[in-house]
N, C-alpha and C. Protein backbone atom coordinates (compact mmCIF):
# COMPACT_ATOMS: atom_id res chain seq x y z
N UNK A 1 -209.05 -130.59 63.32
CA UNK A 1 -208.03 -130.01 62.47
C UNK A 1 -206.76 -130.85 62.62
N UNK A 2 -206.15 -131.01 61.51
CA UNK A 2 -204.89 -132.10 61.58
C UNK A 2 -203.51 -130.64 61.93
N UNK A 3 -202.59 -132.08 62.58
CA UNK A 3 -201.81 -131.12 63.17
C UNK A 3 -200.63 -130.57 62.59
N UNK A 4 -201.04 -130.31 60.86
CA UNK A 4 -200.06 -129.42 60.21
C UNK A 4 -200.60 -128.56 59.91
N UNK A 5 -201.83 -128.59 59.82
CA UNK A 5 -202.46 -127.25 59.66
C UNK A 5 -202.56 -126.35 60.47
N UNK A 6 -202.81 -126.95 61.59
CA UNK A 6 -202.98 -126.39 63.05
C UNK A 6 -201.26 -125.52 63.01
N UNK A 7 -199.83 -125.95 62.68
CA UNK A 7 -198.82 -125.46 62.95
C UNK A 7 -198.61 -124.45 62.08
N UNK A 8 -199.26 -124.67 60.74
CA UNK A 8 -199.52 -123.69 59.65
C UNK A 8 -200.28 -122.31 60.17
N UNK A 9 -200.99 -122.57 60.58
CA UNK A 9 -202.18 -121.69 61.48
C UNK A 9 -201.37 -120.53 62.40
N UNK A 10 -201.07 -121.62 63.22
CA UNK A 10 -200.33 -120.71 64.64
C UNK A 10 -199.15 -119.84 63.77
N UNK A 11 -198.21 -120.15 63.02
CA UNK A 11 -197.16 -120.13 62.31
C UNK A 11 -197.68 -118.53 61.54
N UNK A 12 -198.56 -119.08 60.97
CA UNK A 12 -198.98 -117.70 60.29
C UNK A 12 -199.76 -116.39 60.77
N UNK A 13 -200.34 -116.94 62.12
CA UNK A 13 -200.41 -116.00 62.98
C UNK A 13 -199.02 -115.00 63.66
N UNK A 14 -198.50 -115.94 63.99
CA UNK A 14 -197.39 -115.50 65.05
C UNK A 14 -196.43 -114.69 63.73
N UNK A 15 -196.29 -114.74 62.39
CA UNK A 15 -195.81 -113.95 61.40
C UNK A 15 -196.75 -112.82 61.74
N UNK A 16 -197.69 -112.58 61.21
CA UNK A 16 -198.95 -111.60 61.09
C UNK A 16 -198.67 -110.54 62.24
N UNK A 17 -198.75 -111.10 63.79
CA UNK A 17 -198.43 -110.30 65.18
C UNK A 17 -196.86 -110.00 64.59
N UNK A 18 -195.85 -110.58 64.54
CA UNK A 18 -194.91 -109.82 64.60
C UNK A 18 -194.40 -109.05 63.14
N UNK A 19 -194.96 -109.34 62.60
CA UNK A 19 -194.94 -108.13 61.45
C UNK A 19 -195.78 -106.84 61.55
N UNK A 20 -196.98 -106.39 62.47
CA UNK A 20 -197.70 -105.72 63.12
C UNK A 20 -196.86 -105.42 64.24
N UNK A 21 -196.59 -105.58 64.72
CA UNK A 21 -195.63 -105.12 66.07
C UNK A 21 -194.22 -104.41 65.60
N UNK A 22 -193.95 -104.91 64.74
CA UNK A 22 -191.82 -104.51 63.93
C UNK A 22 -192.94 -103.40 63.53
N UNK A 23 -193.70 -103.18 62.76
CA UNK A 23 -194.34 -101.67 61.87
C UNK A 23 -194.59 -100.85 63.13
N UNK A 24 -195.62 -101.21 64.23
CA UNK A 24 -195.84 -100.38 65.19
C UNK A 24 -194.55 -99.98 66.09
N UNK A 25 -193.68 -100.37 66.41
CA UNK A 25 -192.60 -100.11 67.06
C UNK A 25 -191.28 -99.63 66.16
N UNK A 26 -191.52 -99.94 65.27
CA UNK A 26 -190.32 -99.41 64.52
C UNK A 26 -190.54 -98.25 63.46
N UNK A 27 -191.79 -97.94 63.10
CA UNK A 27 -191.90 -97.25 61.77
C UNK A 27 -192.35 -95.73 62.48
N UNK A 28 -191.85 -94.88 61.57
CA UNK A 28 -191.49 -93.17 62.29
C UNK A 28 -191.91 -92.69 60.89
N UNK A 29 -193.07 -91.56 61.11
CA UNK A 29 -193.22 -90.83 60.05
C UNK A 29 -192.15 -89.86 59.88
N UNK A 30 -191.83 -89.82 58.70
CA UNK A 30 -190.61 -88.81 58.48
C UNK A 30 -191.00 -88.77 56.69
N UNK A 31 -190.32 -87.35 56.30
CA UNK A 31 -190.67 -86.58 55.47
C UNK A 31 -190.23 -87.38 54.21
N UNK A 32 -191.06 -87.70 53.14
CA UNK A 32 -190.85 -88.30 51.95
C UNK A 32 -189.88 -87.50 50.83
N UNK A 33 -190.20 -86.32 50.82
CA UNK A 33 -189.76 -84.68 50.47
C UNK A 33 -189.70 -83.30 51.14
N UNK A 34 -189.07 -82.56 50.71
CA UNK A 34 -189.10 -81.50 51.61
C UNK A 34 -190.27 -80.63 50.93
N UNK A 35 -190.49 -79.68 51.78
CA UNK A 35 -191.59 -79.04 51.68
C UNK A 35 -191.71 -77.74 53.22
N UNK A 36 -193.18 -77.40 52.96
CA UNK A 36 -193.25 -76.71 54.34
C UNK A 36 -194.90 -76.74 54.96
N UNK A 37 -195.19 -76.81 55.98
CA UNK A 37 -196.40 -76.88 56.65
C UNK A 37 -196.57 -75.63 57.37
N UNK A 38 -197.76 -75.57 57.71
CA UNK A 38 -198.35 -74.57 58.26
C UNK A 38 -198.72 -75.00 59.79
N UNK A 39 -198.02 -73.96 60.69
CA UNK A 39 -198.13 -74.22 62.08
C UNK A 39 -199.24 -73.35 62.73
N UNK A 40 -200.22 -73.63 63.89
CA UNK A 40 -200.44 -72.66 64.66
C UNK A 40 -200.41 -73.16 65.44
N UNK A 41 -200.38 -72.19 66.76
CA UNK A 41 -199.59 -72.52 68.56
C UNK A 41 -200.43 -72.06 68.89
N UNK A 42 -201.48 -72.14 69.84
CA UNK A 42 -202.21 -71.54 71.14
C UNK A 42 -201.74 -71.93 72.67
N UNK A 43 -201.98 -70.67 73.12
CA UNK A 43 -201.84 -70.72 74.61
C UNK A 43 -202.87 -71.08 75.67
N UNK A 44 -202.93 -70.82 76.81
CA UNK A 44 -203.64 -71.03 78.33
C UNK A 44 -205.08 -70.87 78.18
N UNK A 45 -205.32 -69.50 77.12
CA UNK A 45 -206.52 -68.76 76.76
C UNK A 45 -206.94 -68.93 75.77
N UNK A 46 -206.27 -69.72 74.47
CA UNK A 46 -206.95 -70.30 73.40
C UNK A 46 -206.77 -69.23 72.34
N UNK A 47 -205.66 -68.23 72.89
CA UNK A 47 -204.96 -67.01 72.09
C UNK A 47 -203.96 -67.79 70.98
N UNK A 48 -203.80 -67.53 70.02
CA UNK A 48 -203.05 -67.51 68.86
C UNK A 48 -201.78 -66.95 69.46
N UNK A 49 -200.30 -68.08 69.42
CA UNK A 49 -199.12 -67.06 70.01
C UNK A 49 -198.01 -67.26 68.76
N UNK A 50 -198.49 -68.35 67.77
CA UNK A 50 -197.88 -68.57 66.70
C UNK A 50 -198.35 -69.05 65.70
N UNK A 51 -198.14 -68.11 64.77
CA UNK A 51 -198.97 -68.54 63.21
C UNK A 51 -197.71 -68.73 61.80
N UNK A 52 -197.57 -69.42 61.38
CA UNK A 52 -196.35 -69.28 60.13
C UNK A 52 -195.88 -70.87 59.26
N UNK A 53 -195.16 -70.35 58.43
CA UNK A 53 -194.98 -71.69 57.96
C UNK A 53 -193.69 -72.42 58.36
N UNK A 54 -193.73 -73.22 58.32
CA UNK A 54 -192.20 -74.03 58.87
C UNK A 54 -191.70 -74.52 57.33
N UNK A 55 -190.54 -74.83 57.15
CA UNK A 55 -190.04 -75.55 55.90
C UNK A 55 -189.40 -77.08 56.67
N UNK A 56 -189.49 -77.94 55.93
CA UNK A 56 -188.89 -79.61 56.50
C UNK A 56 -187.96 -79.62 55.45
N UNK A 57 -187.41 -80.65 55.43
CA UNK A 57 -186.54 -81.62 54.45
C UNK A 57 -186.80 -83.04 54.54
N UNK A 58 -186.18 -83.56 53.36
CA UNK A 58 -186.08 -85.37 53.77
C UNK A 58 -185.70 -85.48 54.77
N UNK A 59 -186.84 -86.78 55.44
CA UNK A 59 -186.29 -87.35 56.41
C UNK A 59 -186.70 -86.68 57.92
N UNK A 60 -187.13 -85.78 57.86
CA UNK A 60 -187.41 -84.99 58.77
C UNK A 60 -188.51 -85.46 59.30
N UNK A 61 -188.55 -85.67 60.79
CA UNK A 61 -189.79 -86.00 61.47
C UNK A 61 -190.77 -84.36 62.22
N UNK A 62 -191.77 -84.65 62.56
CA UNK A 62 -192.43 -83.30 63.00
C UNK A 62 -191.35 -83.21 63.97
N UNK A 63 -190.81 -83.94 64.96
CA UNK A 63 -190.16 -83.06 65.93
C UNK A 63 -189.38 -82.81 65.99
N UNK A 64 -188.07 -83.20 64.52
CA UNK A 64 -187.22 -82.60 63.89
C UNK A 64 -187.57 -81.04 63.60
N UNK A 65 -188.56 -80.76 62.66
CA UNK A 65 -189.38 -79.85 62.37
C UNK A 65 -189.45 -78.36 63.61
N UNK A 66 -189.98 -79.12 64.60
CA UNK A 66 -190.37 -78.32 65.23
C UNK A 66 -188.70 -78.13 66.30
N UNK A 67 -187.96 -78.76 66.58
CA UNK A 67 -186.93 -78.74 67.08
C UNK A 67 -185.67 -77.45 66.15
N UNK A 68 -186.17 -77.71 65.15
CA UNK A 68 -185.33 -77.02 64.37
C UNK A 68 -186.09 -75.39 64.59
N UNK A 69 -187.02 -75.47 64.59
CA UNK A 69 -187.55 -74.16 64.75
C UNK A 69 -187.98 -73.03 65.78
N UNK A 70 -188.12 -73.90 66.72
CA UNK A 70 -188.27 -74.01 68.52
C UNK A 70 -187.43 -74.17 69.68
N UNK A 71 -187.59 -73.92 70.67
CA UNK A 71 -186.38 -74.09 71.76
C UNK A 71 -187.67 -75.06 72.32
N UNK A 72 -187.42 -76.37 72.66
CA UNK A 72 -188.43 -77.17 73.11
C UNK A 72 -187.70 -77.43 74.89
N UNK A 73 -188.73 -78.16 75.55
CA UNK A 73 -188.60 -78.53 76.65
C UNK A 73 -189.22 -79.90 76.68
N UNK A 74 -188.69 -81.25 76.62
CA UNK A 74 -188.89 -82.79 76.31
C UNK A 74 -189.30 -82.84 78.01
N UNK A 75 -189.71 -84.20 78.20
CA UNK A 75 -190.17 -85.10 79.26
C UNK A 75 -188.85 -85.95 79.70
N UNK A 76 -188.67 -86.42 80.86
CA UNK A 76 -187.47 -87.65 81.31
C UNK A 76 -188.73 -88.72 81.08
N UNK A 77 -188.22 -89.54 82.01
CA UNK A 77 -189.03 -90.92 81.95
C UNK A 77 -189.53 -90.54 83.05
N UNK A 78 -189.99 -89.54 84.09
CA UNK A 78 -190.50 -89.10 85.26
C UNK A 78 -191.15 -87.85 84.54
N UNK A 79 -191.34 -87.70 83.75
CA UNK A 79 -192.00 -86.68 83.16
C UNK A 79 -191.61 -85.19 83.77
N UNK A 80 -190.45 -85.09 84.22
CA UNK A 80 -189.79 -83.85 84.71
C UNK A 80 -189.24 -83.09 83.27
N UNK A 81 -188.98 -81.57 83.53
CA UNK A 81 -188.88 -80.86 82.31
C UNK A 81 -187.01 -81.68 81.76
N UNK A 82 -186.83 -81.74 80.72
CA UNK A 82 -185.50 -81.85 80.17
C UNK A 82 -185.22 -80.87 79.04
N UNK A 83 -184.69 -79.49 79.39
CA UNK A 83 -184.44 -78.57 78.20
C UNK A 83 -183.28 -79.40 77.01
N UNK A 84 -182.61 -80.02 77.26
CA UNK A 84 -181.80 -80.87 76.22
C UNK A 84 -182.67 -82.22 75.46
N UNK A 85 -184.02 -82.10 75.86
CA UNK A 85 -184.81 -83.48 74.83
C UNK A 85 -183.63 -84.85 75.02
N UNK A 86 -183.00 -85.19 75.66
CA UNK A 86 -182.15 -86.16 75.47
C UNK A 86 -182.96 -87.46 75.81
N UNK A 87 -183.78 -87.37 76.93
CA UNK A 87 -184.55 -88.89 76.92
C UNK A 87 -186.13 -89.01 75.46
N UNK A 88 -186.10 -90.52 75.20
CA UNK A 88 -186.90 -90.67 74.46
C UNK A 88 -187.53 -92.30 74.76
N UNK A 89 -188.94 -91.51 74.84
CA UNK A 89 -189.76 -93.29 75.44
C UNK A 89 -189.76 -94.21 74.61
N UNK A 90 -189.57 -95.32 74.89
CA UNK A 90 -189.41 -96.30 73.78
C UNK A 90 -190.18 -97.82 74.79
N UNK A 91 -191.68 -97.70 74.83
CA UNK A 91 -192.54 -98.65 75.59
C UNK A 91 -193.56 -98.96 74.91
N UNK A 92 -193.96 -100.13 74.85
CA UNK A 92 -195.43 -100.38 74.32
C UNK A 92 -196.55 -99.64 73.97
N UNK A 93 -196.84 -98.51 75.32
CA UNK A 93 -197.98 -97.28 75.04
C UNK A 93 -197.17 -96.18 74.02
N UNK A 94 -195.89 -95.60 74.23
CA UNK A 94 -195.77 -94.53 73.38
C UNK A 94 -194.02 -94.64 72.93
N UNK A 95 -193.99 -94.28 72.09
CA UNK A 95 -192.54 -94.31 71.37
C UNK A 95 -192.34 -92.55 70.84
N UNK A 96 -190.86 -92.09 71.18
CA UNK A 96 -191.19 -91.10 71.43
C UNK A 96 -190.56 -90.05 71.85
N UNK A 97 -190.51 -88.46 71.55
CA UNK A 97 -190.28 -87.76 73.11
C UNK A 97 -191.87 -86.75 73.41
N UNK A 98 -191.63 -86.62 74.11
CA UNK A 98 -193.03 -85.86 74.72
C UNK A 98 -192.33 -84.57 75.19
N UNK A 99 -193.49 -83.61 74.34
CA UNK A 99 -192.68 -82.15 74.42
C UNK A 99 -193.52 -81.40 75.43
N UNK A 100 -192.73 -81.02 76.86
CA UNK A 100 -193.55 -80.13 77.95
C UNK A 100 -193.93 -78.59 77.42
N UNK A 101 -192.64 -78.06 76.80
CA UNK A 101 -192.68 -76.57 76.58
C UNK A 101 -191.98 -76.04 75.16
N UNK A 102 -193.01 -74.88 74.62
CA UNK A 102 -192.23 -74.75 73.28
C UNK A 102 -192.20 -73.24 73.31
N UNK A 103 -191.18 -72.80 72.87
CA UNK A 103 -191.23 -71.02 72.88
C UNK A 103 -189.62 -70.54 72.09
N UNK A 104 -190.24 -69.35 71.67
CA UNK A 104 -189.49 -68.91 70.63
C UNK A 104 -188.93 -67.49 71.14
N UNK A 105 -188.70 -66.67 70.36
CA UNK A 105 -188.56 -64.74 70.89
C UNK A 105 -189.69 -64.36 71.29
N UNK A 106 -190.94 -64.78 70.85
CA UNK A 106 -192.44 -63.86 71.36
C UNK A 106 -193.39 -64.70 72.05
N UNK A 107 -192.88 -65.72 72.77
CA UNK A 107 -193.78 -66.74 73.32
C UNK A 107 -193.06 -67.84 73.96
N UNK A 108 -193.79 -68.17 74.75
CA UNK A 108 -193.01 -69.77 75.37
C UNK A 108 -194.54 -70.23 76.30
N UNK A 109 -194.42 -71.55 76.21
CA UNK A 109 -195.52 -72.18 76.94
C UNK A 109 -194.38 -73.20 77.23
N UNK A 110 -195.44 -73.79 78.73
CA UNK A 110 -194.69 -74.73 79.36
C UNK A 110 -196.04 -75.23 80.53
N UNK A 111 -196.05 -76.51 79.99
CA UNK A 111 -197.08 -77.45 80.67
C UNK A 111 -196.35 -78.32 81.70
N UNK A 112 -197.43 -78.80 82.78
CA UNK A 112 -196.36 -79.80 84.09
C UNK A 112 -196.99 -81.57 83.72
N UNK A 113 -197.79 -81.85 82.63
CA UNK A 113 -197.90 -82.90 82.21
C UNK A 113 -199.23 -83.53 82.97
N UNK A 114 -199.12 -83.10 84.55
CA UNK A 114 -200.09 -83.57 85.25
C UNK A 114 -201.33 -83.05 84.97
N UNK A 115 -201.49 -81.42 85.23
CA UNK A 115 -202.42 -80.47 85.21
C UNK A 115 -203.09 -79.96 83.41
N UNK A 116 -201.71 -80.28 83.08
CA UNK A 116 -201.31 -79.08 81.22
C UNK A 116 -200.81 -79.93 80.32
N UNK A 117 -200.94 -80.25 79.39
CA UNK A 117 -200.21 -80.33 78.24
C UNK A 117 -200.57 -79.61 76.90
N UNK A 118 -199.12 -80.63 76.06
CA UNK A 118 -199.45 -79.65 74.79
C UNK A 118 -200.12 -81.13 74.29
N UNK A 119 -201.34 -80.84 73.22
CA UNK A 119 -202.17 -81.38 72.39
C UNK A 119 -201.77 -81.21 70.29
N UNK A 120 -201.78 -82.23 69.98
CA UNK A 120 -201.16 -81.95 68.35
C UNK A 120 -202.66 -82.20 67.51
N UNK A 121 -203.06 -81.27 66.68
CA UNK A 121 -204.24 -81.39 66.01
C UNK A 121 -203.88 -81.13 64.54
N UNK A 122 -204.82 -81.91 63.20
CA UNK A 122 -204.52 -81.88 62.12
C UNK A 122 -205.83 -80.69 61.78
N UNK A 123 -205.46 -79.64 61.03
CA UNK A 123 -206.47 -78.60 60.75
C UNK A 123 -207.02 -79.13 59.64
N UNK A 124 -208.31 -79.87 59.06
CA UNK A 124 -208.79 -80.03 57.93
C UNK A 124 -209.87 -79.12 57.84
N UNK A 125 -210.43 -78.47 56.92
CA UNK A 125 -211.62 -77.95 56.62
C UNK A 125 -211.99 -76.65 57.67
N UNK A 126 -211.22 -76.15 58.27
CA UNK A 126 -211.23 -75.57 59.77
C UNK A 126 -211.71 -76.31 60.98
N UNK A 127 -211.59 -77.25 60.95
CA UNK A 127 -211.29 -78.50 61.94
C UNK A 127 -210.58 -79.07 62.46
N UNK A 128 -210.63 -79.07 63.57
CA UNK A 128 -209.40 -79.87 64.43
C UNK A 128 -209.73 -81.05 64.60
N UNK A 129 -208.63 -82.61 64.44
CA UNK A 129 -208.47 -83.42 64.31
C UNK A 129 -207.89 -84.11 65.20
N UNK A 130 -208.20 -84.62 66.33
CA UNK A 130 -206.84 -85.15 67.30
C UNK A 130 -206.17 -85.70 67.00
N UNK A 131 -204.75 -85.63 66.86
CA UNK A 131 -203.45 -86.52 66.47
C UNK A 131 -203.40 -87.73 67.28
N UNK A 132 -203.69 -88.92 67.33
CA UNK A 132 -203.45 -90.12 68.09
C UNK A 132 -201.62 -90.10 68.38
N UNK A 133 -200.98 -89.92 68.24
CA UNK A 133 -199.05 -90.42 68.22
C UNK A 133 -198.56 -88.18 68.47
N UNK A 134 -197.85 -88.76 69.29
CA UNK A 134 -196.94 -87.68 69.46
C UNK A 134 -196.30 -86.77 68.32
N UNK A 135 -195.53 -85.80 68.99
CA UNK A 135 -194.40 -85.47 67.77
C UNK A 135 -193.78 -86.01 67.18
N UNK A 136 -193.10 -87.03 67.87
CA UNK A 136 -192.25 -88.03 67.14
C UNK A 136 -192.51 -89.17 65.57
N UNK A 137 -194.17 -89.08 66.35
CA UNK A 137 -194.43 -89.78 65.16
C UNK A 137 -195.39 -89.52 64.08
N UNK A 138 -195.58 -88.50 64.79
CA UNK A 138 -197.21 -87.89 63.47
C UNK A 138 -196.43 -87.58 62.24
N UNK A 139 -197.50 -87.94 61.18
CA UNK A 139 -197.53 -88.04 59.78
C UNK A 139 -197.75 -86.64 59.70
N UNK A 140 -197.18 -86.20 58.30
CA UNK A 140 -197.03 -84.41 57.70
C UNK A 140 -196.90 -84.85 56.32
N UNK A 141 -197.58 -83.79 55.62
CA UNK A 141 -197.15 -83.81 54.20
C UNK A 141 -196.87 -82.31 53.75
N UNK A 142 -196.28 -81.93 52.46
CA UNK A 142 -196.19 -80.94 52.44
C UNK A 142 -197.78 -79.91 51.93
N UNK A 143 -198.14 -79.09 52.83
CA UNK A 143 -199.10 -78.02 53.06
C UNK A 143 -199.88 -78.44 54.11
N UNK A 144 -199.49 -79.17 54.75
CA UNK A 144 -200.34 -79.95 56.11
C UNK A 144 -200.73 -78.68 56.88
N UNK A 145 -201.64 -78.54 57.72
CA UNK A 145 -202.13 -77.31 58.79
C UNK A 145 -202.37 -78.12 60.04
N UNK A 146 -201.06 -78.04 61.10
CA UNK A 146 -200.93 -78.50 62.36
C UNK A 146 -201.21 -77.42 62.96
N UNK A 147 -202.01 -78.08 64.13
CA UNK A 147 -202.20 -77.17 65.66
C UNK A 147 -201.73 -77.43 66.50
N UNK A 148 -201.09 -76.76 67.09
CA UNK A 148 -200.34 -77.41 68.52
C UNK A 148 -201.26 -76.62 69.58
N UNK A 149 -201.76 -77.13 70.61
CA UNK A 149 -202.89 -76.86 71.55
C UNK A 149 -202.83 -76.76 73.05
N UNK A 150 -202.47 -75.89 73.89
CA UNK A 150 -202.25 -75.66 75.40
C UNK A 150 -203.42 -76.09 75.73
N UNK A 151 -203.47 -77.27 76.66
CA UNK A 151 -204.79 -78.18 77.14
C UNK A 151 -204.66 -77.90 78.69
N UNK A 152 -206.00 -77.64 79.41
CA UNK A 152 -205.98 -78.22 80.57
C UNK A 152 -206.50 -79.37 80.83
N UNK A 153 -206.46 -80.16 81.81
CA UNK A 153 -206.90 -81.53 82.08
C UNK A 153 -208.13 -81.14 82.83
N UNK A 154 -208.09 -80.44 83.01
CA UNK A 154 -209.64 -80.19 84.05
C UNK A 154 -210.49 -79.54 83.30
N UNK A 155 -210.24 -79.16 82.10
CA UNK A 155 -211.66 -78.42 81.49
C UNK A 155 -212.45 -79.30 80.85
């Protein structure tokens, strides 16, 4: 291979990776329109502790969404509880905040991250879907059917 092609090559690679990398690190699902989705919350026992619809707006990310509707409990970078959500991961594996505990007037859950967490599932067809990306970044449209899921790690 002559060696302009070869620089052509590398050149258009090294575009390709960092145009894949700026999308993966930079791009945040957030709401095209407003609208409203359909939430359900389970607990410890796989009990139903919240069923209803949420309303979004532009711009709104799920954990806008759910922040607005919820008294949440976020992660530090030690994964200790932070009732103010003020830290947010921003690393290669996850971009982000990671929500320990969510509870309202008739409910509150609260996971220690090690043992518990919360799990985000897309309801299709009466199916649960595992969400790959956190709150921060999962995709919603309007009439979406999210599950939010009290997990143990040992079951």
């Amino acid at each position: 291979m002559k060696p302009i092609q070869l620089k052509i090559l590398i050149s258009a690679i090294v575009i390709i990776v960092g145009v894949v990398l700026i999308r993966l690190f930079l791009f945040e699902n957030r709401a095209d329109q407003s609208g409203t989705i359909y939430l359900t919350i389970t607990g410890e026992n796989e009990e139903i502790v919240y069923e209803g619809e949420l309303e979004f707006i532009e711009g709104d990310s799920f954990y806008d969404v759910l922040d607005r509707h919820f008294e949440l409990t976020c992660a530090t970078a030690t994964y200790q509880p932070d009732e103010g959500c003020n830290y947010t991961f921003n690393s290669i594996l996850y971009q982000g905040k990671v929500i320990l505990g969510i509870k309202n007037d008739d409910f509150e859950l609260m996971t220690n991250w090690s043992d518990t967490f919360l799990s985000f599932y897309y309801m299709e067809n009466g199916e649960k879907k595992l969400a790959t990306v956190g709150p921060s970044r999962l995709a919603f449209e309007d009439q979406d059917e999210i599950l939010i899921h009290y997990e143990n790690a040992w079951e």
